[in-house]
N, C-alpha and C. Protein backbone atom coordinates (compact mmCIF):
# COMPACT_ATOMS: atom_id res chain seq x y z
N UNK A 1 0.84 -1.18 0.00
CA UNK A 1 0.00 0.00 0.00
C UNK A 1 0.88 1.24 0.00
N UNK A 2 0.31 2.08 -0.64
CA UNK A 2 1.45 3.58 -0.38
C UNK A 2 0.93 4.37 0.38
N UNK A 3 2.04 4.89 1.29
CA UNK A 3 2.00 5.69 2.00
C UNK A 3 0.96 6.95 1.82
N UNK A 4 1.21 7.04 0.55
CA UNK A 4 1.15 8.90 0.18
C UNK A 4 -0.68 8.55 0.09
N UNK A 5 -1.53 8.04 0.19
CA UNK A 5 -2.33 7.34 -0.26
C UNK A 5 -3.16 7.09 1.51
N UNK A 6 -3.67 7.88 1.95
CA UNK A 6 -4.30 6.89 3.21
C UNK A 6 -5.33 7.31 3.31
N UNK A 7 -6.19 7.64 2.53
CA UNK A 7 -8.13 7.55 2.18
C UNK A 7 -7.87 6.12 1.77
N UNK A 8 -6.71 5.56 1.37
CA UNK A 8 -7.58 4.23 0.81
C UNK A 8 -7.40 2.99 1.64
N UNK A 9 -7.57 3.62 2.90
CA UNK A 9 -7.56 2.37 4.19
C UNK A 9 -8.88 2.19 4.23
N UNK A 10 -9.46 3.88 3.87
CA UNK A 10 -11.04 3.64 4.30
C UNK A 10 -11.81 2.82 3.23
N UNK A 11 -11.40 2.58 2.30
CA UNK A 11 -11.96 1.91 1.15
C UNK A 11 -11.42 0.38 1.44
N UNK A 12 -10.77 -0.34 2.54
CA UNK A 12 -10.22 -1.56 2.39
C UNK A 12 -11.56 -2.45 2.81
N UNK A 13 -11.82 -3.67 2.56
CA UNK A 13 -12.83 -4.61 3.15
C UNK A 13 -12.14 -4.94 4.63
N UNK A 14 -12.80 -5.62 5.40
CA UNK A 14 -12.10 -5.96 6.72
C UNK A 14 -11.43 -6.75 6.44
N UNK A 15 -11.47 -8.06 5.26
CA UNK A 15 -10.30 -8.82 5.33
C UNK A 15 -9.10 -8.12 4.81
N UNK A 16 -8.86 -7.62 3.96
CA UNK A 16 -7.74 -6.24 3.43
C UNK A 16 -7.41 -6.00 4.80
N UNK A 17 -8.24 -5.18 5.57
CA UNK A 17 -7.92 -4.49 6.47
C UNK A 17 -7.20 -5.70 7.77
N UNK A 18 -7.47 -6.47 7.86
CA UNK A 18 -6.80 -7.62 8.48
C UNK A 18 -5.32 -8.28 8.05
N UNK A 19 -5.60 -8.30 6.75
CA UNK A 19 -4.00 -8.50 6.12
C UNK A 19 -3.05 -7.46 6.55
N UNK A 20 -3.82 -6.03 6.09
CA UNK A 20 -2.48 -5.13 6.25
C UNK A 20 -1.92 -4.65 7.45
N UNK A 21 -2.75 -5.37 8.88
CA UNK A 21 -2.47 -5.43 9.43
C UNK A 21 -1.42 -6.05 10.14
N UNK A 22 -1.83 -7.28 9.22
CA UNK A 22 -0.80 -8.62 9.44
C UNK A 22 0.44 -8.09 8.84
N UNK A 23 0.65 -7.98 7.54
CA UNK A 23 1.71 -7.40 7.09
C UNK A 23 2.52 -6.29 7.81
N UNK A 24 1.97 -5.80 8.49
CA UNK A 24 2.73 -4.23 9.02
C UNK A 24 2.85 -4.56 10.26
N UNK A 25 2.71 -5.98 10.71
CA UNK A 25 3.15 -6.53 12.10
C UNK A 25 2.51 -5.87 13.37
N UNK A 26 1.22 -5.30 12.82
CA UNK A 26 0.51 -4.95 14.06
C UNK A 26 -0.76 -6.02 14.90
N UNK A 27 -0.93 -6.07 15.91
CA UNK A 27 -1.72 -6.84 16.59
C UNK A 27 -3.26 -6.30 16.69
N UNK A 28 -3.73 -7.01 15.82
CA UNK A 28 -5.31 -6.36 15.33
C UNK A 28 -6.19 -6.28 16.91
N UNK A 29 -7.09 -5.17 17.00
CA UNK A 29 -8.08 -4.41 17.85
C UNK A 29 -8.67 -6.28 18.41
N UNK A 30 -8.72 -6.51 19.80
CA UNK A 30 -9.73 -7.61 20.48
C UNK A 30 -10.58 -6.79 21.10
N UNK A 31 -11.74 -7.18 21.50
CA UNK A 31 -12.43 -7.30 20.09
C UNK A 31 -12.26 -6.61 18.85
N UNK A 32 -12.45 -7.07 17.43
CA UNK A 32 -12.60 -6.55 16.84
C UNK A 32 -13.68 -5.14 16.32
N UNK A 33 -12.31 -4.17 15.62
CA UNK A 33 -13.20 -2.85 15.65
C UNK A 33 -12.70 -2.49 14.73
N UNK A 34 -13.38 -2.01 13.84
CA UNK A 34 -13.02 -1.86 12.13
C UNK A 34 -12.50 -0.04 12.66
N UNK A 35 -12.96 0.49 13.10
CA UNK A 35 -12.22 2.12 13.33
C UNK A 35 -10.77 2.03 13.96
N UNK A 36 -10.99 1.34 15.08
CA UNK A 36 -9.11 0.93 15.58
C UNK A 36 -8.21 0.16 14.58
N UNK A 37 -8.85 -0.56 14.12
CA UNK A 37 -7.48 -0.83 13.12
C UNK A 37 -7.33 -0.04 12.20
N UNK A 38 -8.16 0.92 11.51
CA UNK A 38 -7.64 1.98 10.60
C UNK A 38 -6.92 2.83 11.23
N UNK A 39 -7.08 3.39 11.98
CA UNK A 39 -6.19 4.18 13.08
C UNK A 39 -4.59 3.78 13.37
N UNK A 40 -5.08 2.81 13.77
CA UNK A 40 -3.47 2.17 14.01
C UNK A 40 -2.66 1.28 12.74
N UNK A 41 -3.56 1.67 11.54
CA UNK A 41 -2.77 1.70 10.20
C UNK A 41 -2.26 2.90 9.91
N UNK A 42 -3.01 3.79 10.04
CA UNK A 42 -2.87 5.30 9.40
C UNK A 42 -1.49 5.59 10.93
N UNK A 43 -1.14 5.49 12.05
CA UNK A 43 -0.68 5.79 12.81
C UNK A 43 0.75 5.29 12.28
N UNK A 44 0.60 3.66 11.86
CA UNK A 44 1.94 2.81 11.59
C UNK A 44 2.41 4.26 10.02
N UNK A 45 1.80 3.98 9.27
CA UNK A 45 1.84 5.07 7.85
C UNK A 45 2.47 6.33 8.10
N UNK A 46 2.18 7.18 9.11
CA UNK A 46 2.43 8.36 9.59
C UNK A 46 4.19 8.10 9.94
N UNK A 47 3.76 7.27 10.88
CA UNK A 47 5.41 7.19 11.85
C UNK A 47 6.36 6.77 11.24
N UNK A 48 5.78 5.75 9.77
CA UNK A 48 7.28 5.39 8.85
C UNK A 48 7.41 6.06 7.33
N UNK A 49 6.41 7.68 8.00
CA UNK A 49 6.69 8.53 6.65
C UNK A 49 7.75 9.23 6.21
N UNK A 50 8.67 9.15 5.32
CA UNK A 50 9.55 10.06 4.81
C UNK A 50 9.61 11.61 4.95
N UNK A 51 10.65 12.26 5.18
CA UNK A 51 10.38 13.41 5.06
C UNK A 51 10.10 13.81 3.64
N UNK A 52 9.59 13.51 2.79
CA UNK A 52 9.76 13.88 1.15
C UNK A 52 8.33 14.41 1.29
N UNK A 53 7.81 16.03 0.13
CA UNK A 53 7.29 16.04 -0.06
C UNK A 53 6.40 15.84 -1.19
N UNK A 54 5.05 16.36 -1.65
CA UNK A 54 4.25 15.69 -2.40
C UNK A 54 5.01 15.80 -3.87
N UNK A 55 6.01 16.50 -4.34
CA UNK A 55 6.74 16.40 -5.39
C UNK A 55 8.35 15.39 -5.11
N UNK A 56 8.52 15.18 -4.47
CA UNK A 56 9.81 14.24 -4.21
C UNK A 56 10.69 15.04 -3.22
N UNK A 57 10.99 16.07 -3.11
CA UNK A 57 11.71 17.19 -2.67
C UNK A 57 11.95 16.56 -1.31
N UNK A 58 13.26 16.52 -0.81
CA UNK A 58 13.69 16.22 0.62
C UNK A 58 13.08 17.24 1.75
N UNK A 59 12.44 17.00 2.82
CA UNK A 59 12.35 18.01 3.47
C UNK A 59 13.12 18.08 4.62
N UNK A 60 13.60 18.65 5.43
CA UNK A 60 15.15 18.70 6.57
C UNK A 60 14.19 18.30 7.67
N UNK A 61 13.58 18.49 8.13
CA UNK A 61 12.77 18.20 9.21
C UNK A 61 11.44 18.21 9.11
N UNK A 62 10.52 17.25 9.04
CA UNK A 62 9.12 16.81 8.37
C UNK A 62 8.33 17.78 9.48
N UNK A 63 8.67 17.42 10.76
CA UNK A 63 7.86 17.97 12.51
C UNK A 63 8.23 19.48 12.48
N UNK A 64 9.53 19.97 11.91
CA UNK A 64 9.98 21.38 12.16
C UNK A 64 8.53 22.21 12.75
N UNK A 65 7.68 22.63 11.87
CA UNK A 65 6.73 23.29 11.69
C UNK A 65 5.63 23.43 12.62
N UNK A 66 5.37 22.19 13.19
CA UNK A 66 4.58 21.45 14.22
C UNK A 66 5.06 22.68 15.46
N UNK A 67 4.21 23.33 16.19
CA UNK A 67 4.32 24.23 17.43
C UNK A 67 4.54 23.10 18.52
N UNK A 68 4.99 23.51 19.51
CA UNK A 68 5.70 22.83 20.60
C UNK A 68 4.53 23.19 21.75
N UNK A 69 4.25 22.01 22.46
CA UNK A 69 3.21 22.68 23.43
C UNK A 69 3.48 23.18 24.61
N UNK A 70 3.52 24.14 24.83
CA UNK A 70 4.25 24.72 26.14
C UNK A 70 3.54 24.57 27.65
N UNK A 71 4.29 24.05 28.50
CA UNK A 71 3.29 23.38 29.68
C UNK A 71 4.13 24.28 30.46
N UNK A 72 2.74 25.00 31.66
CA UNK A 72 3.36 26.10 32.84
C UNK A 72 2.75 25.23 33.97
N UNK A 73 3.81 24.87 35.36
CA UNK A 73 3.30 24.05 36.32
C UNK A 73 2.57 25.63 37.32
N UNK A 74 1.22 24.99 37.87
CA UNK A 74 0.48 25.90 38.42
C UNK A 74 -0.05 24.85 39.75
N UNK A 75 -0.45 25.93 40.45
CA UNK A 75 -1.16 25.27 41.53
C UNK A 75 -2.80 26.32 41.72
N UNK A 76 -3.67 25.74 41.59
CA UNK A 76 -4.50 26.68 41.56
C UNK A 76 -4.99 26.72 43.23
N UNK A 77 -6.24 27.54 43.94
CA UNK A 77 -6.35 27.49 45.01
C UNK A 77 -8.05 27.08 45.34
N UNK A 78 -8.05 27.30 46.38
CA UNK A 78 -9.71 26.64 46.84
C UNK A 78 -9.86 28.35 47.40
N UNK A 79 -11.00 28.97 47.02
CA UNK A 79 -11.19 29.69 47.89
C UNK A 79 -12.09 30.34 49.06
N UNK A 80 -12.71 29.06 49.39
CA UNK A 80 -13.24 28.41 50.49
C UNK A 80 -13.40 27.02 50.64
N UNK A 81 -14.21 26.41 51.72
CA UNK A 81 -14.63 25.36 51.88
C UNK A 81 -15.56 24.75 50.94
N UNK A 82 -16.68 25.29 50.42
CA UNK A 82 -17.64 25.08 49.54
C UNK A 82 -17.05 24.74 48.10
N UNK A 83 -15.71 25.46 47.85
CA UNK A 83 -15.07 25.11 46.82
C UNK A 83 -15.30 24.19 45.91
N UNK A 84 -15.08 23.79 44.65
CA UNK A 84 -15.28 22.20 43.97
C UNK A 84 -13.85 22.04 44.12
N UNK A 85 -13.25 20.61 44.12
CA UNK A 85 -12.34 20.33 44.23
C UNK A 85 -11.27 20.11 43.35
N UNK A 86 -11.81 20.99 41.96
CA UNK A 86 -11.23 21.24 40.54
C UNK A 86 -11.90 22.05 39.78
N UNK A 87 -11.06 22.79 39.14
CA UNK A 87 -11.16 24.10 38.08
C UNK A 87 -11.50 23.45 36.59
N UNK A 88 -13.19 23.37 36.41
CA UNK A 88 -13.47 22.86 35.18
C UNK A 88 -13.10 24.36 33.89
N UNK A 89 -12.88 23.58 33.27
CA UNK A 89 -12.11 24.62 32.08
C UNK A 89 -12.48 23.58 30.43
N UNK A 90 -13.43 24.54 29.63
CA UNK A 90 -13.88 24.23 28.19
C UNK A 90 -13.23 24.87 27.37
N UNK A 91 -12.62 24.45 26.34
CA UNK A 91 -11.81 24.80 25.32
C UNK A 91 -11.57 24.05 24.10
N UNK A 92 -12.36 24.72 23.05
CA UNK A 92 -12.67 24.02 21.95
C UNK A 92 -13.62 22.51 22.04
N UNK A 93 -14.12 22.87 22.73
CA UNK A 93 -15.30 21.46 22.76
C UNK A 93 -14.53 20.28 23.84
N UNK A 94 -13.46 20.92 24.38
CA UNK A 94 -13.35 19.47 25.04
C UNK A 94 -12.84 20.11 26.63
N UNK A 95 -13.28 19.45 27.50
CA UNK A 95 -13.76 19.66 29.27
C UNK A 95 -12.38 18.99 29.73
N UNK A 96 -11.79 20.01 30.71
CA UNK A 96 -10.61 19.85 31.40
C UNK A 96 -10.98 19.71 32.72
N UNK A 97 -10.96 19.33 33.57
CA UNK A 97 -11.26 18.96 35.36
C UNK A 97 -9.97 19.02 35.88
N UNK A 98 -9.49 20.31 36.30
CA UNK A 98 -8.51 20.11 36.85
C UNK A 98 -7.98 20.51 38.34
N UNK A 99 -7.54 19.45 39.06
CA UNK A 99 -7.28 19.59 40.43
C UNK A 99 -7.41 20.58 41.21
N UNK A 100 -7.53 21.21 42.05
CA UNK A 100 -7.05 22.16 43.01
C UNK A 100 -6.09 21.73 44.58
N UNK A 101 -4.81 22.83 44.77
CA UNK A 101 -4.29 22.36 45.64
C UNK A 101 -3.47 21.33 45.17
N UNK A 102 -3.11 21.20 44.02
CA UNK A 102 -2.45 20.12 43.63
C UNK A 102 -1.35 20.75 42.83
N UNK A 103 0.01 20.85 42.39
CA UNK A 103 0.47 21.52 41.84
C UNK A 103 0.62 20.34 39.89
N UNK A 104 0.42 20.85 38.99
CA UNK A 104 -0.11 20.29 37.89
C UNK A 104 0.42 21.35 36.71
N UNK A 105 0.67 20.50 35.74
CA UNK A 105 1.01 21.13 34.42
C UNK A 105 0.16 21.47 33.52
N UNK A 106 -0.47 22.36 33.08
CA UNK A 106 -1.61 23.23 32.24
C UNK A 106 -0.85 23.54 30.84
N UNK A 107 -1.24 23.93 29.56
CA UNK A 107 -1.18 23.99 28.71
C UNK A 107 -1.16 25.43 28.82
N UNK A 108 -0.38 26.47 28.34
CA UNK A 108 0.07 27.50 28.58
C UNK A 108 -0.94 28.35 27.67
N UNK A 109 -1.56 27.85 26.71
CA UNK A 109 -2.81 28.35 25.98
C UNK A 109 -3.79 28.35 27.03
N UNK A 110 -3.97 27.38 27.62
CA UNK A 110 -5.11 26.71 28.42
C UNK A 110 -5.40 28.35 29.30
N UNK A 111 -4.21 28.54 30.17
CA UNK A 111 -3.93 29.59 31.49
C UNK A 111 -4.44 30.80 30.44
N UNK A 112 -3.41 31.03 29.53
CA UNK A 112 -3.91 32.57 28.79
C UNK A 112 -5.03 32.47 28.46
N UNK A 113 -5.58 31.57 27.49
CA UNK A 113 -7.10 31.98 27.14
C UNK A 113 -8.39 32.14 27.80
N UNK A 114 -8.23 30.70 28.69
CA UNK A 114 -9.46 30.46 29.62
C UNK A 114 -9.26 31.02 31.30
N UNK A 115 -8.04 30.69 32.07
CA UNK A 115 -8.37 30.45 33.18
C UNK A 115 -8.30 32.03 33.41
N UNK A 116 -7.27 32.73 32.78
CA UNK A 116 -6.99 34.32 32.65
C UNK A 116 -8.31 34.89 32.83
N UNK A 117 -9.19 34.56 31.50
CA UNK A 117 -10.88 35.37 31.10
C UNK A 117 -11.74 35.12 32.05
N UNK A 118 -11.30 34.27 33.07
CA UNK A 118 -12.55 33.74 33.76
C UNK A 118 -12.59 34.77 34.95
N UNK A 119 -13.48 35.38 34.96
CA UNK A 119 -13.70 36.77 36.17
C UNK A 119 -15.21 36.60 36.84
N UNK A 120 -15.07 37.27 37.89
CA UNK A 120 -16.48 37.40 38.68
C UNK A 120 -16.75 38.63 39.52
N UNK A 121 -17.64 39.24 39.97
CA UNK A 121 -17.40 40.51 40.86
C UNK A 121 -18.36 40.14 41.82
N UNK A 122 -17.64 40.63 42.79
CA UNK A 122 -17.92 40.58 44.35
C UNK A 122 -18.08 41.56 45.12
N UNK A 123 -18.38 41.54 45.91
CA UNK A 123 -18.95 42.55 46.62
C UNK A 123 -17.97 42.66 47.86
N UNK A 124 -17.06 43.74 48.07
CA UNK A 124 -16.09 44.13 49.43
C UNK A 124 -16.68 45.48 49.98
N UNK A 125 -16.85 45.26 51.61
CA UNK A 125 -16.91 46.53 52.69
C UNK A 125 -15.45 47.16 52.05
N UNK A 126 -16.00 48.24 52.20
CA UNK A 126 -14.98 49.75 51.93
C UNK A 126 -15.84 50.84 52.81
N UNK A 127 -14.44 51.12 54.33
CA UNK A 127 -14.79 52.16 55.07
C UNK A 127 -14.76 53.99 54.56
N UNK A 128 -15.82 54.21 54.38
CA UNK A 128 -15.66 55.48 54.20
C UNK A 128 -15.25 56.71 54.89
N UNK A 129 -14.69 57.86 54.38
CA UNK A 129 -13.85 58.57 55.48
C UNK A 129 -14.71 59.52 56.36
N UNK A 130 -16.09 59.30 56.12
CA UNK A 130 -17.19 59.40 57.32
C UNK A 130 -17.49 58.20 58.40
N UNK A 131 -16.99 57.22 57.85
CA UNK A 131 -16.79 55.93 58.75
C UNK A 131 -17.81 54.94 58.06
N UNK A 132 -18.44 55.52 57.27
CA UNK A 132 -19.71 54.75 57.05
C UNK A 132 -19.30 53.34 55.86
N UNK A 133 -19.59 51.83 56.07
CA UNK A 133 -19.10 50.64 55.46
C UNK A 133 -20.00 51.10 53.91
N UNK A 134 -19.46 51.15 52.62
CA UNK A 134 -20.18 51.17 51.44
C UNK A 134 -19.20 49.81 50.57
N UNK A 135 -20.58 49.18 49.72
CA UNK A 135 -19.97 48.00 49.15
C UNK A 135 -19.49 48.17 48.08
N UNK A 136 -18.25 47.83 47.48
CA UNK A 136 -17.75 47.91 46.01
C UNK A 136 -17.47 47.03 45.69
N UNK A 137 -18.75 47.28 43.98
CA UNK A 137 -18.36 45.61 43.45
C UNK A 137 -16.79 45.49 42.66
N UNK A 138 -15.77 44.96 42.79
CA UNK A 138 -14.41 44.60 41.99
C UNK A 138 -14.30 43.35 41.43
N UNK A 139 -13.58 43.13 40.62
CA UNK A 139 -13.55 41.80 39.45
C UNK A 139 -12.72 41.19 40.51
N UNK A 140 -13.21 40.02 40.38
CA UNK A 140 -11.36 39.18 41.00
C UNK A 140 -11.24 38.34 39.99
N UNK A 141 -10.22 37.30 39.81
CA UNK A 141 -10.29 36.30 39.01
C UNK A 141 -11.42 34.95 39.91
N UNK A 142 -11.86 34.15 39.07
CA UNK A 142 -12.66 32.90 39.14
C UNK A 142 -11.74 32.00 39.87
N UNK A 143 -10.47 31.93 39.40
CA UNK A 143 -10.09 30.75 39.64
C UNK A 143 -8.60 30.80 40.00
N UNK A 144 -8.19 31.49 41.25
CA UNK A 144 -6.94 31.78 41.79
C UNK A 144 -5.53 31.00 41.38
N UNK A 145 -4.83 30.83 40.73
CA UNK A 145 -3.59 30.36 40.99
C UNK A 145 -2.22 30.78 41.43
N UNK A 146 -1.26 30.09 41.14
CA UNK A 146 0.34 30.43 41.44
C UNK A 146 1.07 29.68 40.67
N UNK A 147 1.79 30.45 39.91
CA UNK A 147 2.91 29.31 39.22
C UNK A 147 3.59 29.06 40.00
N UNK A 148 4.32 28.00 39.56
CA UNK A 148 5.51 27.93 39.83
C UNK A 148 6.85 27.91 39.21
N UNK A 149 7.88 28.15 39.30
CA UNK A 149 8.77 28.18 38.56
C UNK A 149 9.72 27.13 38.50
């Protein structure tokens, strides 16, 4: 099968798809599951791809291009008792649950986009210089943390 070519896994029958399994020395899905073994064809395909591109051309580094994911260790905080015991965080359709009080590695997108935006306003006593308590609402953040370095 060629590489350059991997729509046409999806076109294989399951016995095809069983051979080329066999052939490429992978240990087919128990139970059987016609989506996992395409996967872990297209995965084997990927990992023993050449750097060459779609004209022949050598390329110096196939991954170069690929962004690096940058992980910042944080500890976020509880800020009371009532607390949940993790900072749920949505981003791009998919739900993060993540610890509190725990010190943990976050996705450095994750912190800037979401946990940053996430604000709430509260209500603080502020003595006035008649003495009298007046409430001011101020933003705090949602979801306290601390890096660490």
């Amino acid at each position: 099968m060629s590489t350059s070519n991997m729509t046409s896994v999806w076109k294989m029958k399951d016995s095809e798809l069983k051979q080329e399994l066999l052939d490429r020395k992978i240990t087919e899905p128990n139970p059987w599951n016609r989506t996992d073994a395409i996967a872990l064809v297209k995965m084997d395909m990927e990992s023993k791809m050449s750097g060459v591109d779609e004209e022949g051309h050598v390329i110096e580094d196939p991954l170069k291009d690929i962004p690096k994911l940058e992980l910042v260790k944080v500890i976020f905080h509880a800020q009371s008792e009532q607390s949940l015991p993790y900072v749920p965080v949505g981003h791009n359709g998919k739900a993060f649950y993540i610890p509190v009080e725990v010190e943990v590695e976050v996705p450095k997108y994750i912190l800037n986009s979401c946990i940053k935006d996430a604000v709430e306003e509260r209500m603080f006593p502020e003595v006035g210089v008649d003495g009298k308590i007046n409430w001011r609402k101020k933003k705090v953040q949602r979801y306290p943390y601390t890096i660490i370095e």
